[in-house]
N, C-alpha and C. Protein backbone atom coordinates (compact mmCIF):
# COMPACT_ATOMS: atom_id res chain seq x y z
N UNK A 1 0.83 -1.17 0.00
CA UNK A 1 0.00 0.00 0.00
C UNK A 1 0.88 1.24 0.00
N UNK A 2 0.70 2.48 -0.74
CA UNK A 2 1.48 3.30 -1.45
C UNK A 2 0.84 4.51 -0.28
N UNK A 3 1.78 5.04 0.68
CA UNK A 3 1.59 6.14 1.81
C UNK A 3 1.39 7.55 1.24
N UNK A 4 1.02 8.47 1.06
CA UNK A 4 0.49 9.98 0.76
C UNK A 4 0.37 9.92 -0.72
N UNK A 5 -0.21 9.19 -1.25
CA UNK A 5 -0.53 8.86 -2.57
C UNK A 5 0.58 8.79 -3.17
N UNK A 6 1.65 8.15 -2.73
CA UNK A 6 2.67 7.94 -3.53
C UNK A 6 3.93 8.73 -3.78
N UNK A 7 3.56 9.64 -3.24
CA UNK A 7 4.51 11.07 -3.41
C UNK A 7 5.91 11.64 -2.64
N UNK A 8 6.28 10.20 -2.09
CA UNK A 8 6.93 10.11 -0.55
C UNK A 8 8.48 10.60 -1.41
N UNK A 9 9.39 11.62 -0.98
CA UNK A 9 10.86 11.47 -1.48
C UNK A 9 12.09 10.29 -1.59
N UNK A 10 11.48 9.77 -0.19
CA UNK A 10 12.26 8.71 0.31
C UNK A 10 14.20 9.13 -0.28
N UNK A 11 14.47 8.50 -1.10
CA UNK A 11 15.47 8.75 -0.89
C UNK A 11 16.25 9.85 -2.24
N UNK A 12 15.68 10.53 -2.35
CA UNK A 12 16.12 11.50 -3.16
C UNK A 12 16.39 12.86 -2.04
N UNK A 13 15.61 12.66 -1.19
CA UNK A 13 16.19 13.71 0.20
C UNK A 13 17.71 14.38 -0.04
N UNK A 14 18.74 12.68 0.43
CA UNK A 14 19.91 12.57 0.55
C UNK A 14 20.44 13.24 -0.55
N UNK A 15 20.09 12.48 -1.95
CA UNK A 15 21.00 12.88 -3.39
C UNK A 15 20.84 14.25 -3.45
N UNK A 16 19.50 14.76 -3.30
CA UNK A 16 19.54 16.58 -3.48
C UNK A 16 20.34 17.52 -2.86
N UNK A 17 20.81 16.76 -1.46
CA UNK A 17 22.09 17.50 -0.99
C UNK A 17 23.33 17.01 -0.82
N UNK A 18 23.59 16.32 -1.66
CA UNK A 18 24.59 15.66 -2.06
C UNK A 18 25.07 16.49 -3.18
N UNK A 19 23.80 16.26 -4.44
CA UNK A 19 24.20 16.75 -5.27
C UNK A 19 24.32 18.47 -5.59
N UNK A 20 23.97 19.19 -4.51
CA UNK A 20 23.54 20.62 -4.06
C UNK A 20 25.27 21.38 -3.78
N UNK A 21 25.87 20.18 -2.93
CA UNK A 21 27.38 20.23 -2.09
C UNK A 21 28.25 20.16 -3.55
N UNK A 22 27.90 18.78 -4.39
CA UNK A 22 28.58 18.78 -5.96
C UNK A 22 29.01 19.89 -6.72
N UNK A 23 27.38 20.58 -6.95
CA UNK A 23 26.98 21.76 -7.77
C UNK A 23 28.68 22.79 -6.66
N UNK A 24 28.71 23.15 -5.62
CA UNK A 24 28.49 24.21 -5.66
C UNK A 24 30.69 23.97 -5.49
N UNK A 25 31.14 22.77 -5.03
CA UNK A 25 32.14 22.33 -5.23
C UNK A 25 33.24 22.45 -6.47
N UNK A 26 31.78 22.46 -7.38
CA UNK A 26 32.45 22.49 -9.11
C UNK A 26 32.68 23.81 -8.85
N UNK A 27 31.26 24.98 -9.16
CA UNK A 27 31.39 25.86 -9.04
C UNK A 27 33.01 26.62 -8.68
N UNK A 28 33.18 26.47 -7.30
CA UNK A 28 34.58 26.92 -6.80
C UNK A 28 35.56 26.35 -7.53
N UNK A 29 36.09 25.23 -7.79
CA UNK A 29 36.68 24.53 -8.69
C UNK A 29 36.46 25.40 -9.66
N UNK A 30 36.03 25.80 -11.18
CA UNK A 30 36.09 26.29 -12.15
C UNK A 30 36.30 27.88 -11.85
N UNK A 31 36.02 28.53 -10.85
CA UNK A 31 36.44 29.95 -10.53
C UNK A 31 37.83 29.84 -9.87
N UNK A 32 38.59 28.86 -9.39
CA UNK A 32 40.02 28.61 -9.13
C UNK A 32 40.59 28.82 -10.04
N UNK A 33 40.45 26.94 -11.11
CA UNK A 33 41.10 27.14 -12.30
C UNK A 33 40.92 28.33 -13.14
N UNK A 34 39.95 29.20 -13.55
CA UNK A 34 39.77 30.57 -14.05
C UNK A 34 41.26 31.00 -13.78
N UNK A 35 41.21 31.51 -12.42
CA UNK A 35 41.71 32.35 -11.81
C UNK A 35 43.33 32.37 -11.57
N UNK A 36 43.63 30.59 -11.43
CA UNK A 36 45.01 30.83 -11.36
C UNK A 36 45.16 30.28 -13.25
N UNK A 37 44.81 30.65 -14.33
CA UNK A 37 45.01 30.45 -15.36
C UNK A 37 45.19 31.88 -15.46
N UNK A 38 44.17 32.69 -15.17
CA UNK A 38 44.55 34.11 -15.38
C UNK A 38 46.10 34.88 -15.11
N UNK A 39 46.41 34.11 -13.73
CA UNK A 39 47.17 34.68 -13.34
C UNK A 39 48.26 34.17 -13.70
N UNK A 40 48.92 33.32 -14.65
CA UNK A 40 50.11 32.73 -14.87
C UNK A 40 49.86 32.89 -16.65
N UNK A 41 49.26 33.66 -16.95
CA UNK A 41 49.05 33.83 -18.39
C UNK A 41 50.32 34.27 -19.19
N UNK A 42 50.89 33.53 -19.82
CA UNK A 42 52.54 34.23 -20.75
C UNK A 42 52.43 35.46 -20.65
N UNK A 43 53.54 36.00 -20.28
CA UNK A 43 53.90 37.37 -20.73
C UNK A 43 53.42 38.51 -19.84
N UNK A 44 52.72 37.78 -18.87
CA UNK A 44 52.16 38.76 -17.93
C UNK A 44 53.24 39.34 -16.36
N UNK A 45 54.06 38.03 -16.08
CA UNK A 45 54.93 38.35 -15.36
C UNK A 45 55.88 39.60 -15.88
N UNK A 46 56.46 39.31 -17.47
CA UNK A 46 57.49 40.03 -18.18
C UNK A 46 56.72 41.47 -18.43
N UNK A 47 55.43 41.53 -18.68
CA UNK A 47 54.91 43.16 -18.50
C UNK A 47 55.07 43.55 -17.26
N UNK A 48 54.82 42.74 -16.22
CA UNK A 48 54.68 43.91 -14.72
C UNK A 48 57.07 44.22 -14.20
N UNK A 49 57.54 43.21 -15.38
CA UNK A 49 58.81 43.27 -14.54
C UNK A 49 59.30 44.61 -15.77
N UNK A 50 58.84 44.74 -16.69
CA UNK A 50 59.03 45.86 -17.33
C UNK A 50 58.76 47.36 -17.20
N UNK A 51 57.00 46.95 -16.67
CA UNK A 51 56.52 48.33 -15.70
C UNK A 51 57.48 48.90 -15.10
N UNK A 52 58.15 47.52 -14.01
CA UNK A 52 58.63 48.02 -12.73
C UNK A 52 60.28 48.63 -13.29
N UNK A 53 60.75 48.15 -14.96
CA UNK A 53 62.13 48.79 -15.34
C UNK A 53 61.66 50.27 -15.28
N UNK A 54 60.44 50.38 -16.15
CA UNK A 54 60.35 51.34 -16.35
C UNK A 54 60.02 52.95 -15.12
N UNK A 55 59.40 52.32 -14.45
CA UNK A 55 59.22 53.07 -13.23
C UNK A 55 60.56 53.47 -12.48
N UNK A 56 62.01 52.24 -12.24
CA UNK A 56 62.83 52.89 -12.18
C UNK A 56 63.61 53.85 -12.87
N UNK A 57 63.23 53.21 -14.37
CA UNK A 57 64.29 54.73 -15.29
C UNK A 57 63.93 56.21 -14.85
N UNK A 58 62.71 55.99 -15.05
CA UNK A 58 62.29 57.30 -14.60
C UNK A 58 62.42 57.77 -13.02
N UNK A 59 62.85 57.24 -12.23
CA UNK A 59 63.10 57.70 -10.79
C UNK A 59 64.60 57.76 -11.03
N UNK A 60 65.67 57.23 -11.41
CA UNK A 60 66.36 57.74 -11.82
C UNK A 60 66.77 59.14 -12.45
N UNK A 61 66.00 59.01 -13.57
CA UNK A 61 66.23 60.13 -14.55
C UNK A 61 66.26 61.27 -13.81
N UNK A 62 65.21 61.37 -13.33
CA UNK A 62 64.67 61.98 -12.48
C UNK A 62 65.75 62.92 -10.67
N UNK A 63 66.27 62.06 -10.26
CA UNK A 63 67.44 61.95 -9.58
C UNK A 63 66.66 61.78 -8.17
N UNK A 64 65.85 60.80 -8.09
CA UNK A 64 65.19 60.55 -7.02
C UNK A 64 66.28 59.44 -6.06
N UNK A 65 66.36 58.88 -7.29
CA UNK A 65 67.73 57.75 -6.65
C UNK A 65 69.06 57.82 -7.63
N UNK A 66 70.34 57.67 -6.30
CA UNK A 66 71.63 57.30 -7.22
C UNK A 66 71.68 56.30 -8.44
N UNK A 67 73.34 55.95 -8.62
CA UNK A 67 73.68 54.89 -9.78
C UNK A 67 73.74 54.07 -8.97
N UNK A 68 74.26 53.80 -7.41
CA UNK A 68 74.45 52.80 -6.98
C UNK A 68 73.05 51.94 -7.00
N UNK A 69 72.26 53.03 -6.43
CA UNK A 69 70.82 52.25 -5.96
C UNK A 69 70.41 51.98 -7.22
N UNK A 70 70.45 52.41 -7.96
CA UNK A 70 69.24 52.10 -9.67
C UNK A 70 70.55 50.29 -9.86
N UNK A 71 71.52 51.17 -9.73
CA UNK A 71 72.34 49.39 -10.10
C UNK A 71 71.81 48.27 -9.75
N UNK A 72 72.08 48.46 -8.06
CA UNK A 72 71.53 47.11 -7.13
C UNK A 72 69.95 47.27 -7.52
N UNK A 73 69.15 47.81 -8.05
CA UNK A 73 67.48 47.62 -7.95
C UNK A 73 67.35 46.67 -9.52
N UNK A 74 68.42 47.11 -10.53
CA UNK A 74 68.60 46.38 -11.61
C UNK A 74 68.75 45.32 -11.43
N UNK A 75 69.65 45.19 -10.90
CA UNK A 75 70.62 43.49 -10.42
C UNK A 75 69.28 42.70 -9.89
N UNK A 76 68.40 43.37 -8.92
CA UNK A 76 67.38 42.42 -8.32
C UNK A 76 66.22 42.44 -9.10
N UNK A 77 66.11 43.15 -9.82
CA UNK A 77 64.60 42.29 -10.69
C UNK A 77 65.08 41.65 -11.87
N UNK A 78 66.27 41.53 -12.28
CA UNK A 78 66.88 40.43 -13.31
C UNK A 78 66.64 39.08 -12.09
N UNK A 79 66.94 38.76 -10.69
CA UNK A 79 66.86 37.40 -10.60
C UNK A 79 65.50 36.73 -10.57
């Protein structure tokens, strides 16, 4: 005999939050990978280490800083 005309969830309860936890697991998962894909994209390191040449030439030029210091600031964004 079939209880509230049949309509009982029984066990789809469980799977809906199972599969609710899945959904939202991926979710984060695909906004990670996004994200650290974004951030390791070619050529993106070599623009911000160029910015940063360029920001020193001009503090240089400028005479904000010596030869020594523009030297050693050279020396460290080459490693």
């Amino acid at each position: 005999m079939m209880w509230d005309g049949g309509w009982t969830l029984g066990w789809m309860v469980p799977l809906m939050g199972v599969s609710a936890v899945l959904w939202w697991v991926l979710v984060i998962a695909v906004v990670l990978a996004v994200l650290r894909w974004w951030r390791t994209t070619p050529g993106a390191g070599a623009t911000l280490r160029q910015d940063a040449r360029q920001v020193l030439d001009v503090r240089f030029a400028r005479g904000e800083i010596d030869a020594d210091e523009y030297a050693a600031r050279r020396r460290a964004m080459a490693e």
